[in-house]
Protein backbone atom coordinates (compact mmCIF):
# COMPACT_ATOMS: atom_id res chain seq x y z
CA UNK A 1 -11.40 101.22 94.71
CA UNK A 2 -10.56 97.33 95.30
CA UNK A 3 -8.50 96.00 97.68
CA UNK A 4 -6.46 95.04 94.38
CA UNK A 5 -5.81 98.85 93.30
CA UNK A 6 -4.82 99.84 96.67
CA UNK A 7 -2.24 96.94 97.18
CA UNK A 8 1.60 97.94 95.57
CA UNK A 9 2.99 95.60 92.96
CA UNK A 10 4.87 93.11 95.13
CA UNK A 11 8.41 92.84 93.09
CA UNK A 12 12.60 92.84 94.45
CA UNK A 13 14.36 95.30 95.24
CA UNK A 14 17.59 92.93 93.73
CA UNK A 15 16.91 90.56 91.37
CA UNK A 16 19.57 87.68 91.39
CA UNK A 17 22.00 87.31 88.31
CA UNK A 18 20.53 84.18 87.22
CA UNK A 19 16.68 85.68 86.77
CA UNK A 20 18.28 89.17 85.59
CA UNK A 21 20.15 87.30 82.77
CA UNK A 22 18.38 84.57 82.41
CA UNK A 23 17.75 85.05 78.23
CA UNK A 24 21.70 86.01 78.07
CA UNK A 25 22.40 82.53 79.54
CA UNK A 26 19.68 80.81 77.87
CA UNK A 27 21.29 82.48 74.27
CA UNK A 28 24.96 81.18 75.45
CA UNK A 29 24.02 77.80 76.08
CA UNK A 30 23.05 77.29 72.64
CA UNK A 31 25.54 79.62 70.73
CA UNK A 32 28.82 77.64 72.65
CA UNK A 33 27.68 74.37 72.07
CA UNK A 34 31.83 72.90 72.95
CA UNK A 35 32.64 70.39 75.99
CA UNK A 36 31.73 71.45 79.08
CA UNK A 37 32.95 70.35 82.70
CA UNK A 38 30.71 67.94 84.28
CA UNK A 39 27.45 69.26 85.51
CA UNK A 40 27.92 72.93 84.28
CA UNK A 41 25.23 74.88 82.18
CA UNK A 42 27.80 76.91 79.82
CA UNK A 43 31.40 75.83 78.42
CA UNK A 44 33.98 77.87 80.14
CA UNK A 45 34.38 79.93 77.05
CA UNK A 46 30.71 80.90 77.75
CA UNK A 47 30.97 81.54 81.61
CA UNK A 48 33.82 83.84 80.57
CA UNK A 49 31.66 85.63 78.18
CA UNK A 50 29.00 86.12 80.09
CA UNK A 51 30.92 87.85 82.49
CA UNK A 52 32.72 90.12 80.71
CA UNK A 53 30.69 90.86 78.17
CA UNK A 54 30.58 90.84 74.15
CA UNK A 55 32.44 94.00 74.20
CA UNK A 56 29.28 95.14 72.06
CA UNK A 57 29.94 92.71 69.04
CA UNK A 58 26.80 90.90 68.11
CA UNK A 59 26.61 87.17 68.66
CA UNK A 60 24.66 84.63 66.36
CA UNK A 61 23.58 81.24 67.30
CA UNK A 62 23.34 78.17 65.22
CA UNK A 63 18.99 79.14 65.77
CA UNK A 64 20.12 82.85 63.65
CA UNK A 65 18.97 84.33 66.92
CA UNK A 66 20.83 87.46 67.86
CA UNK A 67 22.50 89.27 71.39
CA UNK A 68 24.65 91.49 72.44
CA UNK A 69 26.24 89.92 75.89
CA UNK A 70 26.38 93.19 78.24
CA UNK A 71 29.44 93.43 80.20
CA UNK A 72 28.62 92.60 84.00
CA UNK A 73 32.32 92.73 85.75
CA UNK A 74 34.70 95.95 85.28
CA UNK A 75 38.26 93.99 85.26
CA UNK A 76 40.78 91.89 83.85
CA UNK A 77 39.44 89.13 81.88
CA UNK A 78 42.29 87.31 82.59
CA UNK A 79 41.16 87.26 85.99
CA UNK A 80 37.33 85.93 85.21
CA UNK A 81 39.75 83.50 82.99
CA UNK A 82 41.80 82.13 85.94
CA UNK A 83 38.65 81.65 87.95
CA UNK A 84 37.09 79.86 85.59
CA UNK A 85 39.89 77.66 85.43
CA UNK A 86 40.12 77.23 89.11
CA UNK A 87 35.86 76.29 89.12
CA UNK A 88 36.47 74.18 86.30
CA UNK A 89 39.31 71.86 88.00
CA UNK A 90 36.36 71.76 91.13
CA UNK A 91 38.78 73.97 93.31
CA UNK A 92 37.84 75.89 95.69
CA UNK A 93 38.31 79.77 94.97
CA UNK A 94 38.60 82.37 96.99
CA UNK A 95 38.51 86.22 95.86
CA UNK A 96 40.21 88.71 97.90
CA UNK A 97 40.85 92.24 97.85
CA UNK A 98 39.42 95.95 99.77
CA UNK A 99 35.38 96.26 100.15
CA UNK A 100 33.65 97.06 97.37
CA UNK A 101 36.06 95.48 94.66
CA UNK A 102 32.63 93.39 93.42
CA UNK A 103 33.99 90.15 94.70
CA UNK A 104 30.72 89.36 95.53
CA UNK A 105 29.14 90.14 92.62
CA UNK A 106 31.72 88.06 90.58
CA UNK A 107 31.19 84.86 92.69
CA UNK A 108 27.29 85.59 92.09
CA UNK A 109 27.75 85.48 88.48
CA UNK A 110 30.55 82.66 88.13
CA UNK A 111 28.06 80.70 90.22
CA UNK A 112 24.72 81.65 87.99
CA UNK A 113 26.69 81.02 84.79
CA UNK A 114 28.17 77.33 85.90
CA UNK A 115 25.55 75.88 87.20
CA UNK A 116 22.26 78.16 87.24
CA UNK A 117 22.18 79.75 90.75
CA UNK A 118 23.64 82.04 93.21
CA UNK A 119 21.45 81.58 95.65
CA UNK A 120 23.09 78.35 97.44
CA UNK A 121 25.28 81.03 100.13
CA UNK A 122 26.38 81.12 103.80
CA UNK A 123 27.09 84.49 105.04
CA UNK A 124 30.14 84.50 106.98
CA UNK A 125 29.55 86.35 110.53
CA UNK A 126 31.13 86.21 113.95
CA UNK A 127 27.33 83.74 114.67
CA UNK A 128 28.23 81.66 111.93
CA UNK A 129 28.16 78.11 112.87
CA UNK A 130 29.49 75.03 111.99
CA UNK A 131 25.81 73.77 111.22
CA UNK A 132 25.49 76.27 108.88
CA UNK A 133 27.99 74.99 106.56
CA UNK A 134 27.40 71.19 107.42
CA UNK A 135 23.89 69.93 108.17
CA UNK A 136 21.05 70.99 111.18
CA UNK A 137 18.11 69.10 112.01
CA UNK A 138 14.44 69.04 111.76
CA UNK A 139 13.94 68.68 115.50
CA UNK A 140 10.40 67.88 115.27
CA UNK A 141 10.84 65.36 112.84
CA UNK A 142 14.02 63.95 114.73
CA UNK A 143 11.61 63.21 118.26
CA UNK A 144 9.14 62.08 116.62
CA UNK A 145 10.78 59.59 113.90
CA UNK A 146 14.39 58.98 115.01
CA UNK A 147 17.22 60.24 112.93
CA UNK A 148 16.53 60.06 109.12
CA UNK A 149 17.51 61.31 105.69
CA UNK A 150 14.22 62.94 105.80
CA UNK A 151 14.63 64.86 109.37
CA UNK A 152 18.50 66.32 107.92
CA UNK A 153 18.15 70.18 107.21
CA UNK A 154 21.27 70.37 104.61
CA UNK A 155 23.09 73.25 104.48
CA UNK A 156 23.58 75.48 101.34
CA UNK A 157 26.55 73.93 101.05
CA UNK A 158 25.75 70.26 101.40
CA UNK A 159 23.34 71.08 98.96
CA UNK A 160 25.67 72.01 96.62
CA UNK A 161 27.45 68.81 97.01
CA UNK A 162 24.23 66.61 96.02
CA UNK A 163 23.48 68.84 93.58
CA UNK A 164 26.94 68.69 91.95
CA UNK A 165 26.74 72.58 92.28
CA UNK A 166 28.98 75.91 93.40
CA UNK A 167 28.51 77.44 96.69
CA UNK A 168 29.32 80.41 98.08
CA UNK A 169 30.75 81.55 101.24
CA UNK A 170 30.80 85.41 101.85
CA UNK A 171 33.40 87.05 104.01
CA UNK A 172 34.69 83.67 105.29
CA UNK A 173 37.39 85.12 107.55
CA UNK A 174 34.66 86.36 109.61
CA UNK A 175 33.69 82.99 110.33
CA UNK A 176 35.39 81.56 113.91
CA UNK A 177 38.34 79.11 113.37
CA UNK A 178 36.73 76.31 114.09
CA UNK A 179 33.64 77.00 112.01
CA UNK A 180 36.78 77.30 108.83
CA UNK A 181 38.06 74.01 109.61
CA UNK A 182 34.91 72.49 108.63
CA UNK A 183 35.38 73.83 105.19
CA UNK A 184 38.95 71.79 105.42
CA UNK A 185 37.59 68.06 105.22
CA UNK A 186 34.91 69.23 102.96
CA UNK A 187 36.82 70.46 100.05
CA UNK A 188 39.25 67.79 100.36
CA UNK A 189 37.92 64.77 100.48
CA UNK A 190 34.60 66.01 99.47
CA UNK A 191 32.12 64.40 101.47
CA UNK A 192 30.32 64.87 104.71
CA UNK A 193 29.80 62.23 107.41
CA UNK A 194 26.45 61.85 109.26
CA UNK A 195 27.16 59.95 112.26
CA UNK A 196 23.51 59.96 113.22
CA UNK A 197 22.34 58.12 109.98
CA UNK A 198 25.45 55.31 110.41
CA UNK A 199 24.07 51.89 110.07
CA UNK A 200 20.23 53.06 109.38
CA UNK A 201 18.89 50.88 106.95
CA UNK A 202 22.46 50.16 105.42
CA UNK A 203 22.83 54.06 105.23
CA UNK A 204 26.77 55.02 105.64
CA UNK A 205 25.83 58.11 107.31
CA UNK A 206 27.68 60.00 104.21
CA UNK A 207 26.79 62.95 101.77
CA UNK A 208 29.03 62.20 98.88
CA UNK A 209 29.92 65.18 96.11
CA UNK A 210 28.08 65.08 92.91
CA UNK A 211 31.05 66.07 89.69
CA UNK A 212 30.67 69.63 89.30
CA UNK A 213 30.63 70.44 92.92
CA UNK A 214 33.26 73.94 94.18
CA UNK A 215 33.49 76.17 96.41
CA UNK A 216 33.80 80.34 95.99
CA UNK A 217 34.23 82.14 99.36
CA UNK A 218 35.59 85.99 99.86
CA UNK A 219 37.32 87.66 102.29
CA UNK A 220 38.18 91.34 102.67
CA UNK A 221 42.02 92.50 103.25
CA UNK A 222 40.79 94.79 105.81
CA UNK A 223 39.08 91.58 107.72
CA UNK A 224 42.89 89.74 107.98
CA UNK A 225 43.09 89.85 111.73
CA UNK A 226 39.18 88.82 112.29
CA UNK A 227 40.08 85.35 112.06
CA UNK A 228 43.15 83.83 110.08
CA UNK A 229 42.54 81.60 107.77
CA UNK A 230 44.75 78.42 108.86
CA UNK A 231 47.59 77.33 106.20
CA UNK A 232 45.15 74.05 105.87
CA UNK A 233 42.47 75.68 104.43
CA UNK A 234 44.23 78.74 102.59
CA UNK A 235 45.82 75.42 100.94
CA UNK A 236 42.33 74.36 99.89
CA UNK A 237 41.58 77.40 97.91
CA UNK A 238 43.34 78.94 94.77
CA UNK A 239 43.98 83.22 96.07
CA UNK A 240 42.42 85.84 93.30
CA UNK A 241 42.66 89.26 94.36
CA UNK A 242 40.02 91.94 92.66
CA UNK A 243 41.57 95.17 92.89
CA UNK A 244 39.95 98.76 92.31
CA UNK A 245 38.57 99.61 88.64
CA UNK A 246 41.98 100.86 87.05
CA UNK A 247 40.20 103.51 84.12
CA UNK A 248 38.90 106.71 85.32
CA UNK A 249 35.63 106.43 82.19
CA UNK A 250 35.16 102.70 83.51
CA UNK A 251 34.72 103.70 86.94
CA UNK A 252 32.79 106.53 85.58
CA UNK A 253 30.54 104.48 83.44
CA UNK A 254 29.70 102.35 85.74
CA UNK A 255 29.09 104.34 88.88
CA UNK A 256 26.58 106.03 86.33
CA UNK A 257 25.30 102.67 85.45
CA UNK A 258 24.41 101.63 88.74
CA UNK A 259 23.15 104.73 90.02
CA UNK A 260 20.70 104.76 86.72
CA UNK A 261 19.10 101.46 88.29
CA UNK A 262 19.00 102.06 91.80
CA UNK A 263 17.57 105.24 90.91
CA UNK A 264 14.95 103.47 88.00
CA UNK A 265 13.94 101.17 91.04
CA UNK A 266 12.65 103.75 93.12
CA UNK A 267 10.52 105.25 90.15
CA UNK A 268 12.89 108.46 89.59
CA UNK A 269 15.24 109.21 86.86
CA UNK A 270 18.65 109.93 87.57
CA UNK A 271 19.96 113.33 86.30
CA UNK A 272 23.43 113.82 87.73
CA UNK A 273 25.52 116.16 84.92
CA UNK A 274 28.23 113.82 83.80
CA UNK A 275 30.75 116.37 84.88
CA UNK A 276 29.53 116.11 88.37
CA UNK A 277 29.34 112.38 88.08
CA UNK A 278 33.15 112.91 86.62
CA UNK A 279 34.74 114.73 89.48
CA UNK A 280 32.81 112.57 92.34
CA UNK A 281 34.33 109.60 91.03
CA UNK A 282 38.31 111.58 90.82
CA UNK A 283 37.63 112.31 94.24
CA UNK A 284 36.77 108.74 95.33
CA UNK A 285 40.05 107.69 92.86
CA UNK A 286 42.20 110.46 94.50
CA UNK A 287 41.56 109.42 98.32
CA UNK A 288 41.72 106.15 97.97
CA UNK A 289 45.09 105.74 95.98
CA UNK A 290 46.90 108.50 97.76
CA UNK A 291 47.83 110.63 94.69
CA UNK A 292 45.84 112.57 92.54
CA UNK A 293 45.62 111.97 88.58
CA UNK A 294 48.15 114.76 88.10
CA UNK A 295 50.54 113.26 90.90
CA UNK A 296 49.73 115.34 93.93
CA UNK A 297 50.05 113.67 96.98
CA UNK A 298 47.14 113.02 98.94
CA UNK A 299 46.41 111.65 102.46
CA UNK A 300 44.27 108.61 102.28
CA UNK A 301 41.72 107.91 104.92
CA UNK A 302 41.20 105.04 106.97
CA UNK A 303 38.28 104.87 105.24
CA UNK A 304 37.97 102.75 101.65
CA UNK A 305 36.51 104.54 99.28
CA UNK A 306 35.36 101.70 96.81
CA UNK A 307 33.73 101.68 94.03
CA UNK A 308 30.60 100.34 96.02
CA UNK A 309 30.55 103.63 98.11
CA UNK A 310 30.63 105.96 94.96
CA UNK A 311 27.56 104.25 93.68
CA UNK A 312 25.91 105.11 96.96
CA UNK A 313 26.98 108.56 97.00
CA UNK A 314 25.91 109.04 93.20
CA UNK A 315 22.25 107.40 93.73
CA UNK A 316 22.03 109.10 96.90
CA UNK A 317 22.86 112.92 95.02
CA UNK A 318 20.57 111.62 92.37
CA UNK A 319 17.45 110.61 94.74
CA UNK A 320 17.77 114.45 96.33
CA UNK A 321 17.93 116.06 92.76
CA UNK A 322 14.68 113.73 91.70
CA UNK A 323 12.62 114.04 95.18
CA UNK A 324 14.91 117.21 96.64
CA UNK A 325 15.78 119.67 94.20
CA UNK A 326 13.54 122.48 94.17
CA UNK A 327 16.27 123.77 91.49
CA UNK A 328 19.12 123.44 93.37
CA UNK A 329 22.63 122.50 91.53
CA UNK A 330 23.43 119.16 92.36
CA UNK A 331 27.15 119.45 92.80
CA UNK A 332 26.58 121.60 96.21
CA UNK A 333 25.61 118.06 97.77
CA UNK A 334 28.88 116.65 97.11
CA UNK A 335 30.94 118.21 99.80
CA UNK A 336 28.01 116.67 102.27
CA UNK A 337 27.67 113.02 101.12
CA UNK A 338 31.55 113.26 100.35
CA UNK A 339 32.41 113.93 104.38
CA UNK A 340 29.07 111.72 105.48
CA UNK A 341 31.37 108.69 103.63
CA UNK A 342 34.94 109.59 104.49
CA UNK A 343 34.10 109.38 108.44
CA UNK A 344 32.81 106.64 108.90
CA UNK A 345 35.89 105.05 110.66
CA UNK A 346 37.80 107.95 112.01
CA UNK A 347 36.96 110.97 113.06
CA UNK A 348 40.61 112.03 111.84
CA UNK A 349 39.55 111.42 108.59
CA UNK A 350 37.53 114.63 108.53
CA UNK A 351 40.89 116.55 108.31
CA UNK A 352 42.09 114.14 105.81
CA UNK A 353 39.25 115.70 103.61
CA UNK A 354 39.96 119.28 104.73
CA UNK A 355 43.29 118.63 103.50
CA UNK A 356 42.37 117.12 100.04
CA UNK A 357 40.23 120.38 99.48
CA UNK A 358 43.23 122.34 100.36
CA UNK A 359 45.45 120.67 98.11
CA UNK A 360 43.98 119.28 94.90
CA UNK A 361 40.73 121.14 94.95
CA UNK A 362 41.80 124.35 95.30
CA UNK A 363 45.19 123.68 92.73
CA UNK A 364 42.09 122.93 90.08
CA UNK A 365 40.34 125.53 90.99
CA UNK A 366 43.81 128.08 90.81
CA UNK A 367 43.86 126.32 87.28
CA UNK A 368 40.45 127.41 85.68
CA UNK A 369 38.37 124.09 86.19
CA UNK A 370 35.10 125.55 87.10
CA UNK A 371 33.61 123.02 88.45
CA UNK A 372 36.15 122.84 90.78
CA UNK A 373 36.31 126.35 91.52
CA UNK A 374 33.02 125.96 92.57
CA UNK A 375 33.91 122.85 95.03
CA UNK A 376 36.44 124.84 96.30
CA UNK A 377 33.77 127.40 97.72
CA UNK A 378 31.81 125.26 99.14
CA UNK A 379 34.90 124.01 101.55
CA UNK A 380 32.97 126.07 104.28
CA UNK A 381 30.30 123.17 103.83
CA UNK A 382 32.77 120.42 105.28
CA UNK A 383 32.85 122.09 108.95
């Protein structure tokens, strides 16, 4: 055997919107052929499209080729509308809402669809700093040649700028204060000073915006009181808040459809009984809105039980029924992965869970639902 045969297939584990969809936004830029903002690869009409989807209708260009445009964001497409409004007046946006709402998969694909990548991004931390979101140096470069246009290490951001492109700051309220405020000269007069660079060679020591250039950043509710946003920049951004998948088969369908590829990328095929699938995802629904789909109260837990997390819980149920099952029903490992999420932030929240078993659980059960009989006796299983 050659070194060859004994070496895996180097591929990614996430593939980034623009590569994943690349023929779906090659097709669009031909079958919208209307006036597009300045530097953008689609027509708003387009960008919208591409984001929400086709709603299975088949699309013809003026080539006769045909597509269906899948549907990437579960929401209101008045929302993807406003946003696209907001990117195409070159404000900055900023999507809000709980974790695991798919904000940042929305500013991923606004930003592939405008102007061809996602990939120009800061992530927002406590160690974010202000050179992140300006401009660093090249400090071997800068001793041994002096400051130059050359020796500048741009940011993601600054990039954007020269590029006339969108960037992308995630969780930007984790960012310190004064790391924020840079974003507050940037956005509004929309250009960076280089003091170093002043005077070089009749260089103004300034990064000017190409047309085209924005700005999407997130920020989770639960994050608030990690750092403010000041009133200076909250007035440099237009607000959109994503809130949790309102349809019960939505959230359904796509729990199952991103379960199916997590569990296609680790070479298994995922076989969770839609019923299962069903009542994981009324559970998640139940707990995290307080009341259950027939009105019962429920205590929520500190814990948010997004969308995001029922993915997780389906792939992971599906990875032990591929690699784990031995025969075993699948629905016995709910109960396990349901408490392992629930948890996380309080212990208190462990009774929380008790108490939904006790109430809605065992009211199905008492009703005939056997599937929920059979969650109801495996309550022991929760401690």
């Amino acid at each position: 055997m050659n070194r060859q045969d004994q070496e895996p297939t180097v591929g990614r584990q996430m593939e980034l919107p623009e590569d994943r969809y690349a023929e779906e936004l090659a097709f669009l830029a031909a079958y919208d052929d209307g006036p597009r903002p300045p530097g953008w690869r689609l027509t708003p009409r387009a960008v919208v499209l591409f984001v929400c989807g086709s709603s299975g209708e088949e699309l013809v260009d003026a080539a006769g080729r045909r597509l269906v445009v899948s549907g990437k964001f579960v929401g209101e497409r008045q929302l993807v509308e406003r946003c696209v409004v907001t990117l195409a007046g070159e404000r900055g946006l900023l999507l809000v809402g709980e974790p695991g709402t798919a904000k940042s998969m929305l500013s991923e694909l606004l930003a592939a669809a405008v102007c061809g990548t996602s990939a120009l991004t800061v992530q927002g931390t406590a160690g974010t700093t202000e050179d992140q979101l300006r401009y660093g140096w090249n400090y071997a470069m800068l001793l041994a040649k002096g400051p130059s246009r050359e020796a500048l290490v741009p940011s993601p951001v600054l990039t954007a700028m020269a590029r006339g492109a969108v960037a992308r700051v995630e969780e930007v309220t984790r960012c310190l204060p004064e790391v924020q405020d840079s974003l507050v000269s940037l956005l509004s007069e929309r250009r960076v000073s280089v003091p170093e660079l002043a005077g070089l060679d009749g260089d103004d020591g300034t990064v000017h915006a190409v047309p085209g250039f924005t700005l999407i950043a997130t920020a989770n509710l639960r994050d608030r009181g990690v750092s403010e946003m000041s009133a200076a920049l909250k007035r440099r951004f237009n607000f959109e808040t994503v809130g949790p998948i309102g349809d019960l088969a939505a959230e359904t369908e796509l729990v199952r459809s991103q379960a199916t590829a997590a569990l296609a990328r680790s070479g298994a095929a995922f076989s969770v009984d839609d019923t299962v699938l069903e009542a994981l995802v009324t559970a998640f629904r139940d707990l995290r809105s307080g009341r259950s789909a027939e009105g019962w109260e429920v205590e929520r837990p500190s814990t948010v039980m997004s969308t995001a997390e029922a993915v997780q819980v389906a792939t992971s149920m599906g990875i032990g029924a591929a690699y784990l099952g031995d025969g075993r029903d699948v629905v016995r490992t709910l109960p396990g992965h349901l408490l392992g999420t629930v948890r996380k932030d309080d212990p208190a929240d462990h009774a929380r869970l008790l108490g939904y078993w006790d109430g809605p659980v065992r009211r199905r059960a008492e009703d005939g639902a056997g599937l929920w009989r059979t969650l109801w006796e495996l309550r022991d299983d929760l401690g």
